[in-house]
Structures are given as C-alpha cells and as structure tokens.
C-alpha atoms as a PDB file:
ATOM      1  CA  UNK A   1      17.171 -23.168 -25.615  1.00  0.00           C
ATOM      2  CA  UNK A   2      18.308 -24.312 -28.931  1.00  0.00           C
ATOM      3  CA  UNK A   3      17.508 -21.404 -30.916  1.00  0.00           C
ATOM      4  CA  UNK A   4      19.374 -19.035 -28.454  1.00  0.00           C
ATOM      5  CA  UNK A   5      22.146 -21.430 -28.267  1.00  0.00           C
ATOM      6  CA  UNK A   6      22.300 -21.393 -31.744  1.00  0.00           C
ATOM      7  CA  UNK A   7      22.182 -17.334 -31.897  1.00  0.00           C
ATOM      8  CA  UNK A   8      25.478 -17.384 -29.829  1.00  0.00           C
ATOM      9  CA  UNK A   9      27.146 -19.318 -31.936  1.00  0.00           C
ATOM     10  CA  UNK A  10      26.462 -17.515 -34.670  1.00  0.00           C
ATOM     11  CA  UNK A  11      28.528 -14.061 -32.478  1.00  0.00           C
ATOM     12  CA  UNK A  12      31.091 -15.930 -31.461  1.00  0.00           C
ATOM     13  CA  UNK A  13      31.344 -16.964 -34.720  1.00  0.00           C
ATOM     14  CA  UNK A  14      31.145 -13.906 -36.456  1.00  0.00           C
ATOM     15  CA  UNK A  15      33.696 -12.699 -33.234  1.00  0.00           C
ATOM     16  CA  UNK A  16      36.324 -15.209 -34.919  1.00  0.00           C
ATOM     17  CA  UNK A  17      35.681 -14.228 -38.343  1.00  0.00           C
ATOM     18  CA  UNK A  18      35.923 -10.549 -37.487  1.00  0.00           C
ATOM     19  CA  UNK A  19      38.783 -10.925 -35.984  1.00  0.00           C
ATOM     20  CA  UNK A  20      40.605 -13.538 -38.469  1.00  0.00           C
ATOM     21  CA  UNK A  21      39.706 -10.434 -41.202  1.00  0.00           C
ATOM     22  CA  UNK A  22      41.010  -8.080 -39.035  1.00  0.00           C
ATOM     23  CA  UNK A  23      44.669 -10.084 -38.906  1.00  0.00           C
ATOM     24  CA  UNK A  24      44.829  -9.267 -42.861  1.00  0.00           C
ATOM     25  CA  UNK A  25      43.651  -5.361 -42.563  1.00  0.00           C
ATOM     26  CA  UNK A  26      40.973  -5.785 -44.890  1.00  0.00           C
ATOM     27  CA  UNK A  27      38.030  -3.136 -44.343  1.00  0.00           C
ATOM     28  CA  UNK A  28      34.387  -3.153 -42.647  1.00  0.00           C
ATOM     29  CA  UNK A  29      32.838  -4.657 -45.879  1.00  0.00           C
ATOM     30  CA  UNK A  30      35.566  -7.441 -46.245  1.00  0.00           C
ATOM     31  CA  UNK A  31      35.008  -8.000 -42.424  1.00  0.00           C
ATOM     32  CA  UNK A  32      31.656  -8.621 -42.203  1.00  0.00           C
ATOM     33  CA  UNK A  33      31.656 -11.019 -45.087  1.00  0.00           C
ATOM     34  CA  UNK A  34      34.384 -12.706 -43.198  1.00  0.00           C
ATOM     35  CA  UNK A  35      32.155 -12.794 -40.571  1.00  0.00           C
ATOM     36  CA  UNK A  36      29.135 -13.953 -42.058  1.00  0.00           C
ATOM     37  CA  UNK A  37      30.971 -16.671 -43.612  1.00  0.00           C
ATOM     38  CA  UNK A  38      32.279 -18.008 -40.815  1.00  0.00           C
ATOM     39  CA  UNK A  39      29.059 -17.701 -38.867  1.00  0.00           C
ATOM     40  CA  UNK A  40      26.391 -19.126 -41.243  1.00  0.00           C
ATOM     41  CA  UNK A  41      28.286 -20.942 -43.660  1.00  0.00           C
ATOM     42  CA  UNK A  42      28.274 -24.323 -41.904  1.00  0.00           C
ATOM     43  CA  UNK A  43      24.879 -24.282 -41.433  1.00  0.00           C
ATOM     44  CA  UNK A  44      24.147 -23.353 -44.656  1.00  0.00           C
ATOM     45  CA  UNK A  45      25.725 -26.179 -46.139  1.00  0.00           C
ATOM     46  CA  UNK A  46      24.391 -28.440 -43.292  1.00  0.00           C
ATOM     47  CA  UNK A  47      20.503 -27.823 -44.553  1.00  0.00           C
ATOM     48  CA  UNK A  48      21.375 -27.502 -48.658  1.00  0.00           C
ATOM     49  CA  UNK A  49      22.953 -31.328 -47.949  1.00  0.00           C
ATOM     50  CA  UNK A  50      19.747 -32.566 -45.565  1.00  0.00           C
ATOM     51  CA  UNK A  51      17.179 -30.739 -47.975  1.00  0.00           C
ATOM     52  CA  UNK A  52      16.049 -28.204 -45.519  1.00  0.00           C
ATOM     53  CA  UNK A  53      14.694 -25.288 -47.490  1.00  0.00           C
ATOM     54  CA  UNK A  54      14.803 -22.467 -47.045  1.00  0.00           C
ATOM     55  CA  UNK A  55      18.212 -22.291 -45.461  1.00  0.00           C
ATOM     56  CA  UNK A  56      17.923 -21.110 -41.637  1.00  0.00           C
ATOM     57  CA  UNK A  57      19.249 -17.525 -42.354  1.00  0.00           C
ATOM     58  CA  UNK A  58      16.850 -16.597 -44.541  1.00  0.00           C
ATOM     59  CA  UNK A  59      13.778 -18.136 -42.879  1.00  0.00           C
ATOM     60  CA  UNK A  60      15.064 -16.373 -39.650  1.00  0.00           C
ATOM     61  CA  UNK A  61      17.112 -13.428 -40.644  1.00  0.00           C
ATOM     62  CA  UNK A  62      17.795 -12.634 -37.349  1.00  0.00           C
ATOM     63  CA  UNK A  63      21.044 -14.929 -37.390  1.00  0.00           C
ATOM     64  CA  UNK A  64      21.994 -12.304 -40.144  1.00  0.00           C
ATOM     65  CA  UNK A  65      21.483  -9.249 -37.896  1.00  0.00           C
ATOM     66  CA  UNK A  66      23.153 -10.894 -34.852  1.00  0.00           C
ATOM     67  CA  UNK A  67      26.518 -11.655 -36.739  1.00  0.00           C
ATOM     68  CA  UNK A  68      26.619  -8.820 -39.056  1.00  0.00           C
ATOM     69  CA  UNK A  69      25.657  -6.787 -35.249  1.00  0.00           C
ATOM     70  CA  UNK A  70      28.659  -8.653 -33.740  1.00  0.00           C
ATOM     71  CA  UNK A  71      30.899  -8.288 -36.722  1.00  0.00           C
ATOM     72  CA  UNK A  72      30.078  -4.633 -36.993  1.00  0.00           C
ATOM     73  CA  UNK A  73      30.914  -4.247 -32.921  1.00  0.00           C
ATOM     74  CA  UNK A  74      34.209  -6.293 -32.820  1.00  0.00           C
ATOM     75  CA  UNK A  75      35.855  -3.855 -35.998  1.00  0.00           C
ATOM     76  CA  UNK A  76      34.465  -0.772 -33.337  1.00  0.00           C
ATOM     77  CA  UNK A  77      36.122  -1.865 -30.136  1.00  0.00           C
ATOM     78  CA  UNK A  78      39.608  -3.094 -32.071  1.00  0.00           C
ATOM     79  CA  UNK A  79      40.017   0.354 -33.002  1.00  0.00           C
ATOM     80  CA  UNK A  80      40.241   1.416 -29.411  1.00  0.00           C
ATOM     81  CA  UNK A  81      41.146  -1.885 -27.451  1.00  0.00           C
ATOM     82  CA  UNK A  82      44.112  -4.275 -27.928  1.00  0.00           C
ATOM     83  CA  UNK A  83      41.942  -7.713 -28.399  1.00  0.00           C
ATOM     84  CA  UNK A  84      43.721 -10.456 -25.901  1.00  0.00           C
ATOM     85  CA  UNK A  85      46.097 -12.883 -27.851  1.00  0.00           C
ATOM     86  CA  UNK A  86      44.090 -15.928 -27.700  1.00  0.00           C
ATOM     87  CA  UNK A  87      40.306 -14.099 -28.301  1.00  0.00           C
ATOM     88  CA  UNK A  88      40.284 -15.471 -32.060  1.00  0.00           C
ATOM     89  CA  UNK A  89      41.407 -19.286 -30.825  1.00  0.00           C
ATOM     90  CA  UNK A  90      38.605 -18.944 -28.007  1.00  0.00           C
ATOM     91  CA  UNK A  91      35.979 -17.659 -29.947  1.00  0.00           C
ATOM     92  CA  UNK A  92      36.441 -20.195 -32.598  1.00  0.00           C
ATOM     93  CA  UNK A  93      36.472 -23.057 -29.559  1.00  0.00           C
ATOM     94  CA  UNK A  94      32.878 -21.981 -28.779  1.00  0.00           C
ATOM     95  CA  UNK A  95      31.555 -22.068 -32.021  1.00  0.00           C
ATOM     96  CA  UNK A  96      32.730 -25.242 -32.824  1.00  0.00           C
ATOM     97  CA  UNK A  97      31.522 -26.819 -29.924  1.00  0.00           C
ATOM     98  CA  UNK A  98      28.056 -25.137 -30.255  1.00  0.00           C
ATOM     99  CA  UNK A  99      27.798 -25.401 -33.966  1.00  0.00           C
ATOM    100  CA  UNK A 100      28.921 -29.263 -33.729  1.00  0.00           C
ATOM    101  CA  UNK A 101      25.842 -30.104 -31.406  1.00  0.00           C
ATOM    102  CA  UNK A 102      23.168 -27.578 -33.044  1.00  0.00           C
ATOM    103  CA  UNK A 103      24.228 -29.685 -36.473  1.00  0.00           C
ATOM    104  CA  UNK A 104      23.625 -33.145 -35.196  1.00  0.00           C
ATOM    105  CA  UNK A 105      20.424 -31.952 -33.303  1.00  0.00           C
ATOM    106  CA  UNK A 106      18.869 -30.971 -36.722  1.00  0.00           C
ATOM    107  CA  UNK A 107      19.623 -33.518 -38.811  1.00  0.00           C
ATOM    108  CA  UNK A 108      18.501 -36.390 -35.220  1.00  0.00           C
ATOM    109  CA  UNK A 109      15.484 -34.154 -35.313  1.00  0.00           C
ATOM    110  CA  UNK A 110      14.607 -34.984 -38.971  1.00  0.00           C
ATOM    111  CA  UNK A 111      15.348 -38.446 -38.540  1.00  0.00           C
ATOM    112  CA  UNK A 112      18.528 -38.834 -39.696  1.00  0.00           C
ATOM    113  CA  UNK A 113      20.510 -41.655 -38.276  1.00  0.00           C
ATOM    114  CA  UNK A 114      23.082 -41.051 -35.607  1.00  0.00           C
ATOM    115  CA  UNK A 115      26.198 -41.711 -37.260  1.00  0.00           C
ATOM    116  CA  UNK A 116      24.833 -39.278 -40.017  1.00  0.00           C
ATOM    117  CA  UNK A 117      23.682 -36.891 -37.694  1.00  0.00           C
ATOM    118  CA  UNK A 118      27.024 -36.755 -36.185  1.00  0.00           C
ATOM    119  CA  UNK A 119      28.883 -36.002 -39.852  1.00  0.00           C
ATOM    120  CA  UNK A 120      26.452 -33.102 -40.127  1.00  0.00           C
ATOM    121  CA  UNK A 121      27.367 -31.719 -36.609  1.00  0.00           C
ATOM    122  CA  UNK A 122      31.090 -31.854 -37.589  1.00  0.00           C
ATOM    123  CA  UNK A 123      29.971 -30.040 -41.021  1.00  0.00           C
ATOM    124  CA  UNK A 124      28.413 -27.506 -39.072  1.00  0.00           C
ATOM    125  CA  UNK A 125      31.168 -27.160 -36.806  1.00  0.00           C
ATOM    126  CA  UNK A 126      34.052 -26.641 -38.663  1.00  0.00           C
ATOM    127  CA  UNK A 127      33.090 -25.358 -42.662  1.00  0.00           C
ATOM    128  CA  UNK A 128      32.597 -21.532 -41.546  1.00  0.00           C
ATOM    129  CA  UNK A 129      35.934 -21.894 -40.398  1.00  0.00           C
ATOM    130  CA  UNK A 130      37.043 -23.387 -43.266  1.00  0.00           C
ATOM    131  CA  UNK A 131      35.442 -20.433 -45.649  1.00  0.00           C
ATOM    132  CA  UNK A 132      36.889 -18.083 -42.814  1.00  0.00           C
ATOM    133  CA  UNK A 133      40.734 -19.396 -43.079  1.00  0.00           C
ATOM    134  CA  UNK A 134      40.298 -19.437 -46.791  1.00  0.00           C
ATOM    135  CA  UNK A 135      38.662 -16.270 -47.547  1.00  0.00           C
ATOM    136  CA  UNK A 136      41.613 -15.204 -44.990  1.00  0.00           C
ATOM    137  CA  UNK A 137      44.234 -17.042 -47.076  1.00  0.00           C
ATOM    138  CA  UNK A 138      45.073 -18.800 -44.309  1.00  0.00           C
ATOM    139  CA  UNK A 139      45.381 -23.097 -44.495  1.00  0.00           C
ATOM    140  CA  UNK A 140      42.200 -24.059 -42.776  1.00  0.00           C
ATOM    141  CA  UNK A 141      42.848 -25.446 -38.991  1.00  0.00           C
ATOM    142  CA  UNK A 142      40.732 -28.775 -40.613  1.00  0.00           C
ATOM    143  CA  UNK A 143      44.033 -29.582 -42.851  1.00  0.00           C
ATOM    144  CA  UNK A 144      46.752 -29.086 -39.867  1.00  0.00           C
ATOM    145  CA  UNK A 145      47.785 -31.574 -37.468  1.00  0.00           C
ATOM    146  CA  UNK A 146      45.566 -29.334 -34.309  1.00  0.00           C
ATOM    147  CA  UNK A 147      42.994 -31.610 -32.935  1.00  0.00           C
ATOM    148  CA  UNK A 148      39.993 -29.571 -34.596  1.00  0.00           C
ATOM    149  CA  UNK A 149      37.856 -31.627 -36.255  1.00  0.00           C
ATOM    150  CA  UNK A 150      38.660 -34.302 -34.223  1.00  0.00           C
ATOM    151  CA  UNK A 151      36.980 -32.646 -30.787  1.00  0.00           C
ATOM    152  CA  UNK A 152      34.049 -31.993 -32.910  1.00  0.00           C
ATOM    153  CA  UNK A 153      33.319 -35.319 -34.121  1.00  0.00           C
ATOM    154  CA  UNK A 154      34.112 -36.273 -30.134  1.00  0.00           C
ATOM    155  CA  UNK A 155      31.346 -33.714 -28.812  1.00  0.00           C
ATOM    156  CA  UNK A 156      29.286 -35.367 -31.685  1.00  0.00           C
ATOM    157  CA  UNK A 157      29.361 -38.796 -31.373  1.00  0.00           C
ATOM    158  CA  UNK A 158      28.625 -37.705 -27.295  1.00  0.00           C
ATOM    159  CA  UNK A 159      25.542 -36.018 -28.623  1.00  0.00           C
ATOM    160  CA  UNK A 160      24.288 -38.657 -31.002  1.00  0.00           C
ATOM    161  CA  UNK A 161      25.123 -41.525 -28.680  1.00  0.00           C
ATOM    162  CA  UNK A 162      23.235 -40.314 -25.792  1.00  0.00           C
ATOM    163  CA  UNK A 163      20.578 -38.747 -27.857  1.00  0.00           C
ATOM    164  CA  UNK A 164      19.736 -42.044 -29.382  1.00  0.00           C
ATOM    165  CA  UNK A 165      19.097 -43.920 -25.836  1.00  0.00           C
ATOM    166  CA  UNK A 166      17.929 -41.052 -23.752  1.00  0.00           C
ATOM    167  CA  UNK A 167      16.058 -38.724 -26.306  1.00  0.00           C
ATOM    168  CA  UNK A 168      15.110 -35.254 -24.540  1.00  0.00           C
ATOM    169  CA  UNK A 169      17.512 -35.068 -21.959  1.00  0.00           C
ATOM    170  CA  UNK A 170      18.386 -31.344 -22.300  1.00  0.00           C
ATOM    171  CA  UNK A 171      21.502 -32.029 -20.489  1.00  0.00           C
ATOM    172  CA  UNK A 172      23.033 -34.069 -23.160  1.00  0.00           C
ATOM    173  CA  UNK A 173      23.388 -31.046 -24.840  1.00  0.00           C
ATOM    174  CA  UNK A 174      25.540 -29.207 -22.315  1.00  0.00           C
ATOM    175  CA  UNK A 175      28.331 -32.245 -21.775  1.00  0.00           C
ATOM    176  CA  UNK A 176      28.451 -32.810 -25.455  1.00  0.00           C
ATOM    177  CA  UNK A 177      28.943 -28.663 -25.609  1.00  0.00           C
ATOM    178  CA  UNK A 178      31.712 -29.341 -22.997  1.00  0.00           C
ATOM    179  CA  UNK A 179      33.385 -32.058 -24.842  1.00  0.00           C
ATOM    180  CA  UNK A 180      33.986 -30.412 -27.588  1.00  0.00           C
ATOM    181  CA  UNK A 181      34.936 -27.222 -26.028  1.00  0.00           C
ATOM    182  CA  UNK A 182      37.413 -29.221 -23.515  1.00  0.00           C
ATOM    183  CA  UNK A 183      39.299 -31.048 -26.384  1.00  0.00           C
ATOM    184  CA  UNK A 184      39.787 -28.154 -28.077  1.00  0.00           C
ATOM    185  CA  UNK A 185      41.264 -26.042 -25.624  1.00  0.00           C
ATOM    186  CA  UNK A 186      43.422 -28.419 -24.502  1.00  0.00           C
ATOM    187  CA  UNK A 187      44.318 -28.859 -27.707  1.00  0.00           C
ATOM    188  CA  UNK A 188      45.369 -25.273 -27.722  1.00  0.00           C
ATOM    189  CA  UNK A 189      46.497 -25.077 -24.318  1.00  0.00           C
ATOM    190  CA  UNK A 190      49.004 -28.058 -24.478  1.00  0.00           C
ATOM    191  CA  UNK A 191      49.725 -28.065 -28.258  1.00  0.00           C
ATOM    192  CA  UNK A 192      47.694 -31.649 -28.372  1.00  0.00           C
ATOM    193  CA  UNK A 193      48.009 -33.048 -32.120  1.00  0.00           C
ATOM    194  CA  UNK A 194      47.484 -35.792 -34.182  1.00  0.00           C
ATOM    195  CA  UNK A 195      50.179 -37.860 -35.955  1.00  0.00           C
ATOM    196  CA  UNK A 196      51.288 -36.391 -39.089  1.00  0.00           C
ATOM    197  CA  UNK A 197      51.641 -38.544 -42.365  1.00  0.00           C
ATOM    198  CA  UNK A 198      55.524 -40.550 -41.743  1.00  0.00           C
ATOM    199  CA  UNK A 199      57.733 -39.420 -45.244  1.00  0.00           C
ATOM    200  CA  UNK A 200      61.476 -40.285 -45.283  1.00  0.00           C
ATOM    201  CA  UNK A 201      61.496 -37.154 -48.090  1.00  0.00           C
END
C-alpha cells in the first residue's frame, strides 16, 4: 500500500510541476525536469540525509517512468484542454500530504526517532516544491505566509505520534494523509495564514 501510495504521489507531483512549468511557457524538456524535480526531489534528499543508498529512484526506476509518464501526459492534454484554475494548488495539496507521511514512514521504519521522523516527512513533503517554485522562479510557498509547511508538519506529527503507540495500524496512515490534505485546502480555500514578522518600516 505504501509503495503505490508513494507512486501517486510521485503523478500528482509531477501533475504540479508540469503544470507550474507550463505557467512560464518553457518546452517539453524544461517540463519534465520541472516535473521530475518536483516529484523526486524530496525524497531524494530525504534518503541522501538518512543514508539510504541508493536513492529510491534509481533502485526503482519506475518512480522515474511514472512522473516523466505523467509529466509527458499533462503538456499533451493542456494543448487541447483549458486545465481548471485551482488543478496546480490541488495537485500540490496531495503530494504534500502523501509525500509528508511516506517521509516519516521511512525514516520510523529505520528507526529513527519520532520527532526526527517527522522533520524528514516535512522534507519530503515540501523540497520538490521548493526546487519546483525555484526552477519556476517563483518564491517557494515554504517562505510565504500560506499555511504549507505548517499542515505538513501537522499530518506528521499525527503520523509519528500514533505510529509510536500503535505501530501497524494501516489506518494511521490515511487520517494523517487527511490532515495534511485538510489544512491545506483550507488553507487555500479560506486564505488561512500565519502571522507575518510585525516591522513599523
């Protein structure tokens, strides 16, 4: 369940980046690396810091054929079809909340503690985007006053908490998938934010 999980985020991941790349016109070989960024490059960093070699894509490269497969699909169908207005935020939503949970599963599963474990879920949950925004030239949604990160560390703190006193309950996986997800597209929804940094300048 956790490896097909994971292979979803990775498209809707690659969905986000596509699209993102698609905002600034840039062609099929700018969008899929855009795409793959955004899809693998949380996890990436997520095994390089916990020592887990080699890196997921390229023990398994079907994570590379499913996003460079979804990246290659989404630049199709834009051609033809108008994507909805708030496709990009939605995709991203999903990754984030899957990618925040896969992290912390991988790094509880090597023994990692749980407040540790919950870091490397928000890693894996919001760096593609980061690499996405700035490959994109965008300022990454981590560095404006949205509630991004903060919904992942929520849906990972859920994870780790639970985890830690009822190990193997598969269903711990799905609320701390919907706590994430929630938060953030309420956050979206209703404009939620954090408190900016008070400056009389």
């Amino acid at each position: 369940m956790i490896y097909w999980l994971d292979l979803f985020g990775v498209l809707v991941f690659a969905v986000a980046g596509s699209l993102s790349a698609g905002k600034k016109r840039m062609d099929l070989f700018g969008v899929i690396v855009v795409a793959l960024a955004t899809a693998l490059g949380g996890g990436t960093l997520r095994d390089l810091v916990l020592g887990c070699y080699p890196v997921f894509w390229v023990s398994d490269p079907t994570y590379l054929l499913v996003g460079s497969g979804a990246s290659l699909l989404t630049f199709i169908l834009a051609r033809f079809l108008k994507p909805p207005g708030k496709l990009l935020q939605t995709a991203d939503a999903f990754g984030l909340a899957i990618f925040t949970v896969i992290g912390a599963q991988k790094a509880m599963g090597l023994g990692i503690s749980p407040a540790i474990s919950a870091i490397m879920g928000v890693m894996t949950g919001v760096a593609g985007g980061m690499i996405r925004d700035v490959l994109s030239g965008e300022i990454p949604l981590i560095l404006r006053a949205e509630i991004y990160a903060t919904a992942s560390l929520c849906g990972a703190a859920v994870f780790t908490g639970l985890s830690f006193y009822l190990p193997g309950n598969s269903g711990i996986i799905f609320l701390s998938v919907a706590v994430t997800l929630f938060l953030r597209l309420a956050a979206i929804h209703w404009k939620f934010s954090l408190p900016v940094f008070p400056s009389k300048e």
